[in-house]
C-alpha atoms as a PDB file:
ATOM      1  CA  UNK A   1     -17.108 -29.852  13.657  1.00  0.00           C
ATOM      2  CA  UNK A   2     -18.727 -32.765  12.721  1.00  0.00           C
ATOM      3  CA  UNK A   3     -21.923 -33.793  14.354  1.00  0.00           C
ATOM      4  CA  UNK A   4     -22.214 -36.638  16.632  1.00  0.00           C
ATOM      5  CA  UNK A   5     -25.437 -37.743  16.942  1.00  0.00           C
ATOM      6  CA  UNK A   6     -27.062 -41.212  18.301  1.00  0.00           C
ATOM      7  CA  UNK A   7     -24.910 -44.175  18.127  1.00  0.00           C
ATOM      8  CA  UNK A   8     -27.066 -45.250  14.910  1.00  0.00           C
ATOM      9  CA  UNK A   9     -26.389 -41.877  12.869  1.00  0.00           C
ATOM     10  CA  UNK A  10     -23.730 -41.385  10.529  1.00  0.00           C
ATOM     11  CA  UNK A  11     -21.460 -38.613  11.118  1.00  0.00           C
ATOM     12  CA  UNK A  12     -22.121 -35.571   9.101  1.00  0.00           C
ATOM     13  CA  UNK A  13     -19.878 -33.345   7.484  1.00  0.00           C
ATOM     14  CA  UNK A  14     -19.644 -30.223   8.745  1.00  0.00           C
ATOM     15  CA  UNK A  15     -22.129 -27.704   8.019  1.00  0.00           C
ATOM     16  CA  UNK A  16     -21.419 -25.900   4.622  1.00  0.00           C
ATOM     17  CA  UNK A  17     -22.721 -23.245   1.933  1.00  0.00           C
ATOM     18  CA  UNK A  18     -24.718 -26.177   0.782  1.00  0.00           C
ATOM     19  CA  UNK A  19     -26.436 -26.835   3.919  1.00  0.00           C
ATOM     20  CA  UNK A  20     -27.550 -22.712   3.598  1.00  0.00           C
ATOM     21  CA  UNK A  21     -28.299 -21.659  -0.253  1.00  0.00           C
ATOM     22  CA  UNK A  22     -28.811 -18.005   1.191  1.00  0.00           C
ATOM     23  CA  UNK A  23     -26.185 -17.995   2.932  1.00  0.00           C
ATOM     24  CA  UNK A  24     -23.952 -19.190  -0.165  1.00  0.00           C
ATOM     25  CA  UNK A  25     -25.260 -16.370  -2.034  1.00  0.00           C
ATOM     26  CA  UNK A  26     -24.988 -13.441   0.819  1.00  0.00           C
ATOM     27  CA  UNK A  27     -20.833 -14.962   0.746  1.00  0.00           C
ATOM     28  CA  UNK A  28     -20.739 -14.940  -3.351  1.00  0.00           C
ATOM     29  CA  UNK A  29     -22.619 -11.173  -3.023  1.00  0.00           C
ATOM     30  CA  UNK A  30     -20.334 -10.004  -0.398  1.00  0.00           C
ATOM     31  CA  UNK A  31     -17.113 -11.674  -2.206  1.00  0.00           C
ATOM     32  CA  UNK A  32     -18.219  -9.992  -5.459  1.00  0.00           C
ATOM     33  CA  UNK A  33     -18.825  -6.799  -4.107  1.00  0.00           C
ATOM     34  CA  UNK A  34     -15.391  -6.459  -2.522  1.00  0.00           C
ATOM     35  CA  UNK A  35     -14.200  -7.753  -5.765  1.00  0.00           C
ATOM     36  CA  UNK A  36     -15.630  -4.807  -7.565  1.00  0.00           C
ATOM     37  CA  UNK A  37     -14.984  -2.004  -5.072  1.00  0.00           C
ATOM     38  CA  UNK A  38     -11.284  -3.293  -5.004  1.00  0.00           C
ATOM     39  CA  UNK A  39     -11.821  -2.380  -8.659  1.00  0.00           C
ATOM     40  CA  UNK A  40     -13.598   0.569  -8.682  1.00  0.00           C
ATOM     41  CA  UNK A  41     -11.047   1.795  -6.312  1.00  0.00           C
ATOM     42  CA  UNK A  42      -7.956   1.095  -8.104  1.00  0.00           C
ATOM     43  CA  UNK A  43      -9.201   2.967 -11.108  1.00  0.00           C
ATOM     44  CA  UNK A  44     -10.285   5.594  -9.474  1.00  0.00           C
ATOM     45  CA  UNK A  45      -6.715   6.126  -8.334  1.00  0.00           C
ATOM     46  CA  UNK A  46      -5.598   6.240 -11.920  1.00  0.00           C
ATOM     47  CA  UNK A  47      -8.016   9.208 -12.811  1.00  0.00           C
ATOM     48  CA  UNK A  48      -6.570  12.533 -14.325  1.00  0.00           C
ATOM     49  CA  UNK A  49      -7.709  15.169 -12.007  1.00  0.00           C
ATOM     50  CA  UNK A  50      -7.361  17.285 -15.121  1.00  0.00           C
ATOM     51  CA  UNK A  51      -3.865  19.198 -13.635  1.00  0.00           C
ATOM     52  CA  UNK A  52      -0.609  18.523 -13.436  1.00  0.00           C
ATOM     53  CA  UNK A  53       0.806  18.492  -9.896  1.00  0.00           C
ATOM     54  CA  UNK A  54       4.841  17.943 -10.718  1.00  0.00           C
ATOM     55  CA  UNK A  55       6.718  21.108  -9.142  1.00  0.00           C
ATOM     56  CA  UNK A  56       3.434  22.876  -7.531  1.00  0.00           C
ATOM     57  CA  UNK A  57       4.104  23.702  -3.892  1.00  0.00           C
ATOM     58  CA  UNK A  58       1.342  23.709  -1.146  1.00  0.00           C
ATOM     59  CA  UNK A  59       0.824  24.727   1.870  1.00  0.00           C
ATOM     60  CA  UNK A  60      -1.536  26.456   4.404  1.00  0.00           C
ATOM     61  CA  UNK A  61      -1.109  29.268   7.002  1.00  0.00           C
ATOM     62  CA  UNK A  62      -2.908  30.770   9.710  1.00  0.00           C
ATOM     63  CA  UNK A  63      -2.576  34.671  10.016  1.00  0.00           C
ATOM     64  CA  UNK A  64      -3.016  36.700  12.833  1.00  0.00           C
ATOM     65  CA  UNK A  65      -6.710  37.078  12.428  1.00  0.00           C
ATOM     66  CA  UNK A  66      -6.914  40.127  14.683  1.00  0.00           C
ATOM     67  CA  UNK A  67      -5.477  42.263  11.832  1.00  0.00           C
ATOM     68  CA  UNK A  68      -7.403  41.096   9.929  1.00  0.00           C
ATOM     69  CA  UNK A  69     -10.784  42.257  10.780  1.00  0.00           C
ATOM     70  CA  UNK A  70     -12.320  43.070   7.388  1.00  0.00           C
ATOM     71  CA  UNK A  71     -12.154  42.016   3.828  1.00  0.00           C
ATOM     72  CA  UNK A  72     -10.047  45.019   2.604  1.00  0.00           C
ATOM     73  CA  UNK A  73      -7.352  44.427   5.114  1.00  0.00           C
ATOM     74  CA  UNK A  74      -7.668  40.667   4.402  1.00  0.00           C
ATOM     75  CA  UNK A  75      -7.865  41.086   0.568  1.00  0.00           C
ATOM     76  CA  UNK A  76      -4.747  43.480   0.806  1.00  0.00           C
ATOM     77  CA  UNK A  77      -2.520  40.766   2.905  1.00  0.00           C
ATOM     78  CA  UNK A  78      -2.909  37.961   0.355  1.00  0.00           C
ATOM     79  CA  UNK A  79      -2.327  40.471  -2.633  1.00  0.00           C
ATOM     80  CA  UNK A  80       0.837  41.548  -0.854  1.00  0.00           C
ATOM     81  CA  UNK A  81       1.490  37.811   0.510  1.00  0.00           C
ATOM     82  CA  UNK A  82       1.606  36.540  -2.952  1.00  0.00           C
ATOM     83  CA  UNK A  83       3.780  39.443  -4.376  1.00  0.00           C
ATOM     84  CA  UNK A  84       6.780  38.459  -1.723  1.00  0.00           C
ATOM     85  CA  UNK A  85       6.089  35.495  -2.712  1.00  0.00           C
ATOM     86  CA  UNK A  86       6.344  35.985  -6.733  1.00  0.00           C
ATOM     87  CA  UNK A  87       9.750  37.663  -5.974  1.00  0.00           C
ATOM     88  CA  UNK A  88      11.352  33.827  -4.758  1.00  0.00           C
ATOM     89  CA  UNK A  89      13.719  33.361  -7.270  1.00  0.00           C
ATOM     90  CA  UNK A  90      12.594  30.394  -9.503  1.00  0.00           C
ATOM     91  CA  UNK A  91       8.564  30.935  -8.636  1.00  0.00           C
ATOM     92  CA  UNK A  92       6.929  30.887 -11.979  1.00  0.00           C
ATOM     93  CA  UNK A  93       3.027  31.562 -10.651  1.00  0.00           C
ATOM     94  CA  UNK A  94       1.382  31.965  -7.399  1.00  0.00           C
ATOM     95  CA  UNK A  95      -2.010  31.695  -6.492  1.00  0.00           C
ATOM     96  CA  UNK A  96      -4.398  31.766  -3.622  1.00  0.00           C
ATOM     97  CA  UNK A  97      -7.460  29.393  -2.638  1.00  0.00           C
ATOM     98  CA  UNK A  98      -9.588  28.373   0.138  1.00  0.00           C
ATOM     99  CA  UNK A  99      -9.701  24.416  -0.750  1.00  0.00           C
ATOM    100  CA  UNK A 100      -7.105  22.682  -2.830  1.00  0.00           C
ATOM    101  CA  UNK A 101      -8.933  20.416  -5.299  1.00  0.00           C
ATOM    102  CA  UNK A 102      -8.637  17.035  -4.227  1.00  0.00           C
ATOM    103  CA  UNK A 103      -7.050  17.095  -1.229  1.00  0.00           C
ATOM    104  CA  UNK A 104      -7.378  15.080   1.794  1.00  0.00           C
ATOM    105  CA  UNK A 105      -6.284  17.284   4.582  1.00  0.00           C
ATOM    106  CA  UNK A 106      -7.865  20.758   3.426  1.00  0.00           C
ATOM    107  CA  UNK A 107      -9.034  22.261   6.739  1.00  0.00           C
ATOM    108  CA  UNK A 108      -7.534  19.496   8.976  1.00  0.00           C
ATOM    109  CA  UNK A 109      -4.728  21.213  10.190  1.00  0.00           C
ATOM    110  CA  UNK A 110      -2.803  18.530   8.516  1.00  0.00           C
ATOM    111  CA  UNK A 111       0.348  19.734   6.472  1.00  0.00           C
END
């Protein structure tokens, strides 16, 4: 608080963004900024990845990678991995990737 100097001073207030113009504007930069990434953020949220996600299904698996020692033998695995999987009943399309657009735990190991 307040300063207490010689018996003849008056008390001051306590020190203040007035006291420190630079440091009044490094608080109304700082304030503003968070402001505007708040902002920037929110709206970003509410961007149309360009897709619609309502009844896709995904999920990531780990094969035995000693059978699968070339490209052939890998490329034949996911062609027949996505056939059993075309035969589900109600499975309208099937596809394979290495990344899923837009996802957060791509390559994690988080499902």
């Amino acid at each position: 608080m307040f300063n207490q100097g010689r018996s003849g001073d008056a008390a001051r207030l306590p020190v203040c963004a007035s006291d420190h113009p630079a440091g009044a504007r490094l608080l109304a930069g700082l304030v503003i900024g968070s402001a505007l990434l708040v902002q920037s953020f929110q709206r970003l949220r509410n961007v149309d990845p360009g897709y619609d996600t309502a009844d896709i299904y995904t999920f990531q698996f780990a094969p035995d990678q000693e059978r699968l020692r070339d490209g052939p033998t890998s490329g034949r695995f996911h062609l027949d991995f996505m056939d059993r999987l075309r035969a589900l009943p109600g499975v309208t399309a099937v596809g394979v990737v290495n990344n899923i657009p837009l996802d957060e735990g791509t390559g994690s190991g988080d499902s």
